[in-house]
Protein backbone atom coordinates (compact mmCIF):
# COMPACT_ATOMS: atom_id res chain seq x y z
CA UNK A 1 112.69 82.31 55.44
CA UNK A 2 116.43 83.57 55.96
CA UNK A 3 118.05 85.35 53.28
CA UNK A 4 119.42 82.64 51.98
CA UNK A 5 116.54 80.46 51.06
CA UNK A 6 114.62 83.84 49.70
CA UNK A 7 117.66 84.51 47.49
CA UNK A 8 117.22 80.27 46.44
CA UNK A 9 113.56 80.59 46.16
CA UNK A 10 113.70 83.43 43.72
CA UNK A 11 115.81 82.30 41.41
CA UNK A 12 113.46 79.29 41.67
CA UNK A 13 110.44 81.75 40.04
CA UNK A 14 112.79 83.08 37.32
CA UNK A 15 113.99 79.68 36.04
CA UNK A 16 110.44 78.16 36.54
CA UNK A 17 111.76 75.82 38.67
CA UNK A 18 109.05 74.47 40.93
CA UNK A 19 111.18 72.18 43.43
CA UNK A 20 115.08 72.44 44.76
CA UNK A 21 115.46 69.31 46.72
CA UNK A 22 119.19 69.72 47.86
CA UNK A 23 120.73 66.34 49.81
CA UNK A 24 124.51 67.67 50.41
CA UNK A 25 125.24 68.28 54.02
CA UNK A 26 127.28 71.11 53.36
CA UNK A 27 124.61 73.20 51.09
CA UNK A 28 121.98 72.05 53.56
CA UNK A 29 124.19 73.71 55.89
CA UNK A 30 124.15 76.58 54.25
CA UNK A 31 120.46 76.98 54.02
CA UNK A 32 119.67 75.96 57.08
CA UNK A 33 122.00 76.09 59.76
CA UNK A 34 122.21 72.54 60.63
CA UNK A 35 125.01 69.97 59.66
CA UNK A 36 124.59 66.38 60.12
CA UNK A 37 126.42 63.66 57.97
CA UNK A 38 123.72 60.79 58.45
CA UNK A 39 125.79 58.31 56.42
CA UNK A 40 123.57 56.00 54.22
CA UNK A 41 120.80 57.66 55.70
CA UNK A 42 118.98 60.23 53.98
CA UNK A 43 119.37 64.02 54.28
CA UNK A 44 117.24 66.67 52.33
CA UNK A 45 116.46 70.00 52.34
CA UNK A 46 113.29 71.18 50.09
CA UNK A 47 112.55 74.70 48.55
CA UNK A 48 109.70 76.02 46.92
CA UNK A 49 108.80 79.25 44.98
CA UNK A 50 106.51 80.81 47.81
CA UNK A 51 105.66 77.78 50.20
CA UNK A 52 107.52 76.75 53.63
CA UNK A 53 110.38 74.74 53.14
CA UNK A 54 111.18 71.08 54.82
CA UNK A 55 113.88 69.23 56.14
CA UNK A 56 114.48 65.43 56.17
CA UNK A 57 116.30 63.73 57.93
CA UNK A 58 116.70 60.67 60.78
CA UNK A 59 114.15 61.22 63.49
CA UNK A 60 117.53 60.97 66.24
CA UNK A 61 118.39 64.20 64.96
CA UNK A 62 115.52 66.40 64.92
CA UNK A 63 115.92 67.94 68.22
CA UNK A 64 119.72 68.96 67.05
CA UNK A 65 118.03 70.40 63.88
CA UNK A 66 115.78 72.08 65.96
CA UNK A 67 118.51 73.64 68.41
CA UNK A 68 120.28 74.69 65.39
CA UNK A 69 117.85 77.29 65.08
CA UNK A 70 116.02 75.80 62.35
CA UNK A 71 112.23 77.31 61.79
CA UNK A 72 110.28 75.21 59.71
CA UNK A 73 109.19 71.67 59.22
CA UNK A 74 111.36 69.11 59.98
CA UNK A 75 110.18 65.47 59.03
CA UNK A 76 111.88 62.64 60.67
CA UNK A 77 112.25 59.36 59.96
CA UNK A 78 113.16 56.06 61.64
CA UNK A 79 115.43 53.07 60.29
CA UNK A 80 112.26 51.29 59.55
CA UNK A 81 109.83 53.96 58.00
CA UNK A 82 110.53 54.79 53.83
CA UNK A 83 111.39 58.52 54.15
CA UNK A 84 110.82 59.22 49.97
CA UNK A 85 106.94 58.48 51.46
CA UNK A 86 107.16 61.43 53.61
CA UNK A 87 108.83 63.25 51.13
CA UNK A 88 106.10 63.10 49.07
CA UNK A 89 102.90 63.86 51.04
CA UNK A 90 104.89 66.55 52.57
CA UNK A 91 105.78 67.98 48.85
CA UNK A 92 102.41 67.41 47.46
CA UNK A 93 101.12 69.81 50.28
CA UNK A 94 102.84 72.50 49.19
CA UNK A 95 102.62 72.22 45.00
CA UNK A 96 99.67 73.60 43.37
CA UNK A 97 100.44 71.67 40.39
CA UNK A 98 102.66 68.59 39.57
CA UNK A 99 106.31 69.59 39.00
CA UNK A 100 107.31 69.98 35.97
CA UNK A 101 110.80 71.29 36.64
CA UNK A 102 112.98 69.54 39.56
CA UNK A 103 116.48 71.41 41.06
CA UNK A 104 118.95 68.79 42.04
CA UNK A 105 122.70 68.73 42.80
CA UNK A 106 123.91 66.13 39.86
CA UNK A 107 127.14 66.12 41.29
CA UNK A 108 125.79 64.76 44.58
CA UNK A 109 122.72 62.91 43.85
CA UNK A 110 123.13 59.06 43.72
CA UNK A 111 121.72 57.00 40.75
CA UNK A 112 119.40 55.30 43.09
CA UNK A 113 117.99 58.40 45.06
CA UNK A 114 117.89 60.14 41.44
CA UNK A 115 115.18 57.30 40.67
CA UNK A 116 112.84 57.94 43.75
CA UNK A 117 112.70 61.57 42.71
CA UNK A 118 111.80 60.65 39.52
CA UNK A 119 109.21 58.56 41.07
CA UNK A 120 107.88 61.38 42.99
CA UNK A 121 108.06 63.79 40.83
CA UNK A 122 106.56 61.78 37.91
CA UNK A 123 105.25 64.77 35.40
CA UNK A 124 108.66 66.56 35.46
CA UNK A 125 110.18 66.86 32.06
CA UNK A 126 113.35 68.18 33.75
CA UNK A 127 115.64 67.97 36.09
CA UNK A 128 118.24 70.62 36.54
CA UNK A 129 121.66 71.88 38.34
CA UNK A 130 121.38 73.42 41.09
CA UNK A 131 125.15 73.40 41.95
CA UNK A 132 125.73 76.51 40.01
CA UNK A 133 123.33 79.15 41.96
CA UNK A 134 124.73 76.88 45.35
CA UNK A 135 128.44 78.13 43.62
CA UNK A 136 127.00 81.16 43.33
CA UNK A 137 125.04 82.11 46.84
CA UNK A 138 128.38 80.74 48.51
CA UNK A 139 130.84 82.48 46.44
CA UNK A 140 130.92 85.98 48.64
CA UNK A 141 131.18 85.23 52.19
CA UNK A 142 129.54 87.20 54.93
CA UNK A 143 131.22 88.78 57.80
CA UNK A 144 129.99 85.76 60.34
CA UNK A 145 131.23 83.67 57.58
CA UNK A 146 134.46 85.39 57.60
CA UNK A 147 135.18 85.58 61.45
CA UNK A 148 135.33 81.79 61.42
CA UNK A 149 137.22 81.56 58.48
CA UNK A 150 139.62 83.90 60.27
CA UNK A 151 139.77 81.87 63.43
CA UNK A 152 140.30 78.61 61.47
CA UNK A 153 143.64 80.13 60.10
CA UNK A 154 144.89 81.58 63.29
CA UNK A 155 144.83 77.51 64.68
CA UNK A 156 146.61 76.80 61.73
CA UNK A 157 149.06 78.70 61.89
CA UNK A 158 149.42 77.91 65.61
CA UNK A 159 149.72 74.29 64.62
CA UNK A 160 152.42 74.95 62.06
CA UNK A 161 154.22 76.64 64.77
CA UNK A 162 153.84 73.23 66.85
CA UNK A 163 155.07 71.27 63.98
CA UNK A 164 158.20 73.41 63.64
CA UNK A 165 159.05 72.98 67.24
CA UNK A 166 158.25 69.21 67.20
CA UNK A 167 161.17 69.01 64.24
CA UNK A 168 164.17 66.89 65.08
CA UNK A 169 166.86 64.33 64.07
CA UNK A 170 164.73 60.48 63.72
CA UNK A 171 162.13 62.03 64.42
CA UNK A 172 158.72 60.55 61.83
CA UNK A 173 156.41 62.21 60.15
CA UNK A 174 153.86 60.60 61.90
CA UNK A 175 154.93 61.45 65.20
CA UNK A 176 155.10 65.09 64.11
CA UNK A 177 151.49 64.85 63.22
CA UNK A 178 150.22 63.17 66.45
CA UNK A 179 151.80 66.19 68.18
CA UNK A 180 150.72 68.95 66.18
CA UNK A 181 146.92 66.89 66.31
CA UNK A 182 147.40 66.72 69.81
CA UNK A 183 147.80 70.82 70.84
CA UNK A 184 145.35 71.63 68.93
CA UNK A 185 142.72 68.87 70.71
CA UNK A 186 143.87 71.25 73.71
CA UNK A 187 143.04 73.89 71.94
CA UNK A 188 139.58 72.62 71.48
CA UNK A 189 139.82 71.95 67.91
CA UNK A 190 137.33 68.59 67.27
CA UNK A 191 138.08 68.20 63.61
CA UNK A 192 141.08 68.81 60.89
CA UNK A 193 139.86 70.23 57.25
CA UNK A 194 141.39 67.34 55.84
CA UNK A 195 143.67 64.48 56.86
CA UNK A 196 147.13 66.10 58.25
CA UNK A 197 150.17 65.69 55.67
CA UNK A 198 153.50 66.19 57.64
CA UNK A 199 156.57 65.31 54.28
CA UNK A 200 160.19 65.19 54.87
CA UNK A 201 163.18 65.12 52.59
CA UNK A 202 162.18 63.22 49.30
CA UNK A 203 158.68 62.49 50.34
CA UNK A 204 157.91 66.52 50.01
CA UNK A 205 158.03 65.96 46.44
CA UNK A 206 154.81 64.30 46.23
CA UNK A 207 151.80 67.13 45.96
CA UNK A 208 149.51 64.69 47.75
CA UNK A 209 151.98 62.67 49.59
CA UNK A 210 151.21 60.49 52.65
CA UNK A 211 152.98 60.76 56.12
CA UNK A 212 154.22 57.52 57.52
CA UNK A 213 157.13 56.23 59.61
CA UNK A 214 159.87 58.35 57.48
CA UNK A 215 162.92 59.75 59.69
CA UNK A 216 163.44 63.68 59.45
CA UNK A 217 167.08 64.01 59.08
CA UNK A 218 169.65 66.85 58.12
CA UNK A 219 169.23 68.78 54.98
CA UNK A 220 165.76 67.83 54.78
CA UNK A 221 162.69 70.01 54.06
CA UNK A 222 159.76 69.25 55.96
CA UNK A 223 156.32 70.16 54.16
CA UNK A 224 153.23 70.90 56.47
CA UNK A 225 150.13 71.27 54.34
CA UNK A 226 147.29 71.12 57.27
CA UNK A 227 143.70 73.16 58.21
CA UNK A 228 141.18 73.14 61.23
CA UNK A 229 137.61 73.53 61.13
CA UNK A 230 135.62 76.07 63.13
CA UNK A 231 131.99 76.57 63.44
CA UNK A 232 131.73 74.66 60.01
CA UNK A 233 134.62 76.86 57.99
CA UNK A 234 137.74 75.18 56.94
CA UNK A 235 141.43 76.72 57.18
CA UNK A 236 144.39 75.33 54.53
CA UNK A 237 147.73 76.21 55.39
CA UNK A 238 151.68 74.70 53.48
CA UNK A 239 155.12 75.49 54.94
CA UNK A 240 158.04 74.29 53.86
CA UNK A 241 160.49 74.11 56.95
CA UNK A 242 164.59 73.14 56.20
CA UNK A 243 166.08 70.89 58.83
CA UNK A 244 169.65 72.21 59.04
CA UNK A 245 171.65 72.92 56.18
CA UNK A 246 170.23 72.51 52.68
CA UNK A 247 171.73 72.67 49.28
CA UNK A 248 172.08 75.73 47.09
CA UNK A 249 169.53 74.13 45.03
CA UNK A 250 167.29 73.54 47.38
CA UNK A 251 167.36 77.43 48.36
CA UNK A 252 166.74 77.80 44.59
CA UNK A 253 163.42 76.34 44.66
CA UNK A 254 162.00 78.25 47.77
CA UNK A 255 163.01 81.27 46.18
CA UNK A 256 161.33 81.04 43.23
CA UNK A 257 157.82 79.34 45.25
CA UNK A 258 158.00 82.33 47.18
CA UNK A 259 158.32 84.63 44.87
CA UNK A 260 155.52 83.32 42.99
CA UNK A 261 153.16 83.20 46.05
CA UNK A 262 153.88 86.83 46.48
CA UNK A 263 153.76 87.45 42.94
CA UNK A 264 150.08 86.15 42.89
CA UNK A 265 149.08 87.83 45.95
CA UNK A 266 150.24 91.32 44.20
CA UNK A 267 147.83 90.15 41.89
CA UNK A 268 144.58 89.29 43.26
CA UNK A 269 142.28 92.40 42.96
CA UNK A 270 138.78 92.82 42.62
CA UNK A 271 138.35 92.37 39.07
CA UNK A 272 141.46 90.75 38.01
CA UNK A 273 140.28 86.92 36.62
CA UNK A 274 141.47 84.05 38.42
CA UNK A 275 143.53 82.97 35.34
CA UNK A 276 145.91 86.19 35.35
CA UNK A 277 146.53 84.87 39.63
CA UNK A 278 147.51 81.55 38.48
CA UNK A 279 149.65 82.98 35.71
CA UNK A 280 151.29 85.76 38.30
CA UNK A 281 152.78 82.84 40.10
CA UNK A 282 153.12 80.03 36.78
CA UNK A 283 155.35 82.38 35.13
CA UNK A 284 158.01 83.45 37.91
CA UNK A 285 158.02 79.39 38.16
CA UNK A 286 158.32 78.68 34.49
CA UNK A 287 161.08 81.50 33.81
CA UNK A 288 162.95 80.26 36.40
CA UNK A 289 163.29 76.65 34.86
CA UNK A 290 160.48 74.61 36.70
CA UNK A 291 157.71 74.84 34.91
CA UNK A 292 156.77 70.87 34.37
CA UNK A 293 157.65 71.12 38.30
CA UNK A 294 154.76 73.32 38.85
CA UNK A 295 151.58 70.60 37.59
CA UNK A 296 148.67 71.46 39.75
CA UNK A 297 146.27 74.57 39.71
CA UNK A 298 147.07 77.82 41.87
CA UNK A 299 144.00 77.89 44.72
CA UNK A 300 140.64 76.70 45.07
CA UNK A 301 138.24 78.38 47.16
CA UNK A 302 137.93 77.98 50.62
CA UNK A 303 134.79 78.14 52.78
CA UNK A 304 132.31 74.98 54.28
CA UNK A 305 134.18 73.19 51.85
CA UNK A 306 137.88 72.99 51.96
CA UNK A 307 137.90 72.68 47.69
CA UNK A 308 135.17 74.85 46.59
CA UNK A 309 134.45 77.25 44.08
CA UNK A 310 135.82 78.78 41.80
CA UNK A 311 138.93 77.06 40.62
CA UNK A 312 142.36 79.08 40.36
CA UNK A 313 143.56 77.98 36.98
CA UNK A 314 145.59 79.73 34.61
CA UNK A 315 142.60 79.10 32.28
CA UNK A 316 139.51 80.16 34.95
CA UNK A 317 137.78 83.76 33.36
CA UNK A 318 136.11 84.19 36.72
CA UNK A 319 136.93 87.59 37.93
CA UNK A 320 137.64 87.97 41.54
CA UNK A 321 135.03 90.33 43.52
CA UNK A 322 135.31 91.56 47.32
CA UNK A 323 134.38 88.53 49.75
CA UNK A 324 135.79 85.53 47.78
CA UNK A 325 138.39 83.55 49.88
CA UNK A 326 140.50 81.23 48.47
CA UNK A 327 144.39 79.73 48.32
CA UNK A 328 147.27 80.82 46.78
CA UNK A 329 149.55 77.97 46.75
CA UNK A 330 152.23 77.07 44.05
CA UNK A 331 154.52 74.55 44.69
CA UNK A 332 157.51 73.04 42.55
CA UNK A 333 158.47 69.23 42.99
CA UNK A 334 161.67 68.05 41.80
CA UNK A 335 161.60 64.18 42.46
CA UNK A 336 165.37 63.41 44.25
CA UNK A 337 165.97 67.15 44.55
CA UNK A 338 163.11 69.09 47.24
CA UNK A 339 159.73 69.70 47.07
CA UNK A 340 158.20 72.97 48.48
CA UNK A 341 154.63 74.13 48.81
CA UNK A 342 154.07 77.69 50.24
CA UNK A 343 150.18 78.30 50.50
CA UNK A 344 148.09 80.75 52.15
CA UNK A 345 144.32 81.33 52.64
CA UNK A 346 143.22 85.16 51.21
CA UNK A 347 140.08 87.09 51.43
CA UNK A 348 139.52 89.41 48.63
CA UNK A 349 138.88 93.52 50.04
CA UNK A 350 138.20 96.33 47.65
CA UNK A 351 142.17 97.52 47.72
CA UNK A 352 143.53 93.98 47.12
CA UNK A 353 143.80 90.52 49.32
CA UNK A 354 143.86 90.13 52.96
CA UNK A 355 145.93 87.10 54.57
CA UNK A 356 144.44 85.09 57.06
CA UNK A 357 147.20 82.85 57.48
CA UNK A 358 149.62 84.48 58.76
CA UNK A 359 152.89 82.39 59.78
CA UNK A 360 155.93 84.04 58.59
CA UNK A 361 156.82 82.88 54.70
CA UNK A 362 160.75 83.33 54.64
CA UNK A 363 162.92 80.06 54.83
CA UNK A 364 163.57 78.85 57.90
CA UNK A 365 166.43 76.58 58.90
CA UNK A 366 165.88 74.87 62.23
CA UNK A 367 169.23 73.60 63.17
């Protein structure tokens, strides 16, 4: 087994857990080495305490699972064979006893998939989390791990610096997006983190807003919040960009966002909790006046996942240690005023935080 599934496997033997069936794509991923979203179809990955661990999944895919690199059984099914069947003579193989204590990802696992384990694993008197010790194996990222987290943000900052060029008068948010979307196709990039958001003038004042046929015009900021995905690892990058001119207010706000995301960044050590990060950057924002302005958390970590562990709240205990990556991105959003986001992606080293993303921070004013 890799490293990964011995590190599973023996927390498995000190929690007397007897079986981890895992059905995420991305944790499976992580064990194994081979994505696949089958849809409605299933997808599992079982662990034991000492035997060989199996994958399940539709029989079109083994050979991919196979290529991945993947060592040990794979069990495939087709759309008219009951794969829970196969799950269970291949799990009764490997248990000397009838499980009594079942590792599942409750956040993941379907009512209706919950009830065939239950059915197959009939003498188990519990079923417990396995997201924490997933939270925890994925926390600290490896330097293979890291090298694609670090390509990931050098395409997104190269696709910021298509968006800013892309920038002119009537020009939509959507057709902003196509062309950033479209370089980095060229570039080779198959899939964005998350769906592009491209926000000018008033519609940058919506956290989560969504790009649509909206002119750019002067005196507008234009908010890029964007990542690319490479070998699996996602990137997150925000700019705010000001289309000629903007008010003295305006300037205000960027300031003080700024100076918060470098405020935060001074702060993230090994050691220091995630709550005094999210503070470092809530209280330049609140002492400046824009506190209520200021209404979602700090960062969220970054890796297979684009919002994974641990959360950066002002309210999170977690202490940071060397190989976390996450964001560092405070915003303020004053409806009929601006709304600026600056965020970056950050990879905790033993002397402080490294910056993957690395497109320059200072207001710019495209004329």
């Amino acid at each position: 087994m890799n490293e990964r599934l011995k590190k599973l496997s023996s927390w498995m033997k000190e929690n007397g857990i007897d079986v981890c069936f895992l059905t995420s794509p991305d944790n499976v991923f992580y064990l194994s080495g081979y994505f696949t979203d089958p849809h409605e179809r299933l997808l599992g990955l079982a662990v034991f305490q000492d035997e060989e661990p199996f994958l399940v999944l539709p029989a079109m895919e083994k050979n991919d699972a196979l290529q991945s690199g993947w060592a040990h059984e794979i069990i495939g099914f087709t759309d008219t064979e009951n794969p829970w069947e196969m799950v269970h003579t291949a799990a009764a193989k490997r248990l000397q006893k009838n499980a009594s204590k079942v590792a599942i990802e409750k956040e993941h696992l379907n009512v209706e998939r919950y009830e065939e384990l239950m059915k197959l694993f009939p003498d188990a008197k519990q079923f417990v989390s396995a997201e924490e010790k997933m939270r925890s194996l994925r926390l600290v990222k490896d330097e293979n791990e890291l090298k694609a987290l670090r390509e990931a943000a050098a395409l997104a900052d190269y696709a910021i610096e298509v968006g800013a060029s892309e920038i002119s008068e009537g020009k939509s948010e959507l057709e902003v997006l196509a062309a950033i979307e479209f370089e980095l196709k060229k570039k080779g990039v198959s899939q964005m983190s998350f769906s592009t958001m491209v926000l000018a003038g008033q519609n940058a004042a919506s956290p989560h807003g969504n790009p649509g046929q909206t002119k750019i015009k002067k005196g507008d900021f234009v908010l890029f919040d964007l990542g690319v995905v490479v070998d699996r690892y996602c990137s997150d990058i925000t700019r705010t960009l000001a289309y000629g001119d903007v008010s003295d207010k305006q300037k205000e706000i960027y300031d003080t966002v700024l100076k918060a995301q470098l405020a935060a960044i001074e702060a993230g050590k090994p050691g220091t909790p995630c709550s005094a990060v999210d503070l470092a950057a809530r209280s330049v924002i609140t002492e400046a006046g824009y506190g209520e302005y200021f209404p979602h958390r700090l960062g969220h970590g970054l890796g297979i996942n684009i919002h994974e562990y641990p959360s950066v709240t002002e309210t999170n205990p977690l202490k940071l240690e060397e190989g976390m990556v996450f964001t560092i991105e405070p915003g303020i959003y004053v409806p009929g005023v601006a709304g600026v986001r600056i965020e970056d992606d950050v990879h905790v080293t033993a002397s402080g935080l490294e910056i993957l993303t690395k497109y320059p921070k200072e207001l710019q004013i495209i004329k």
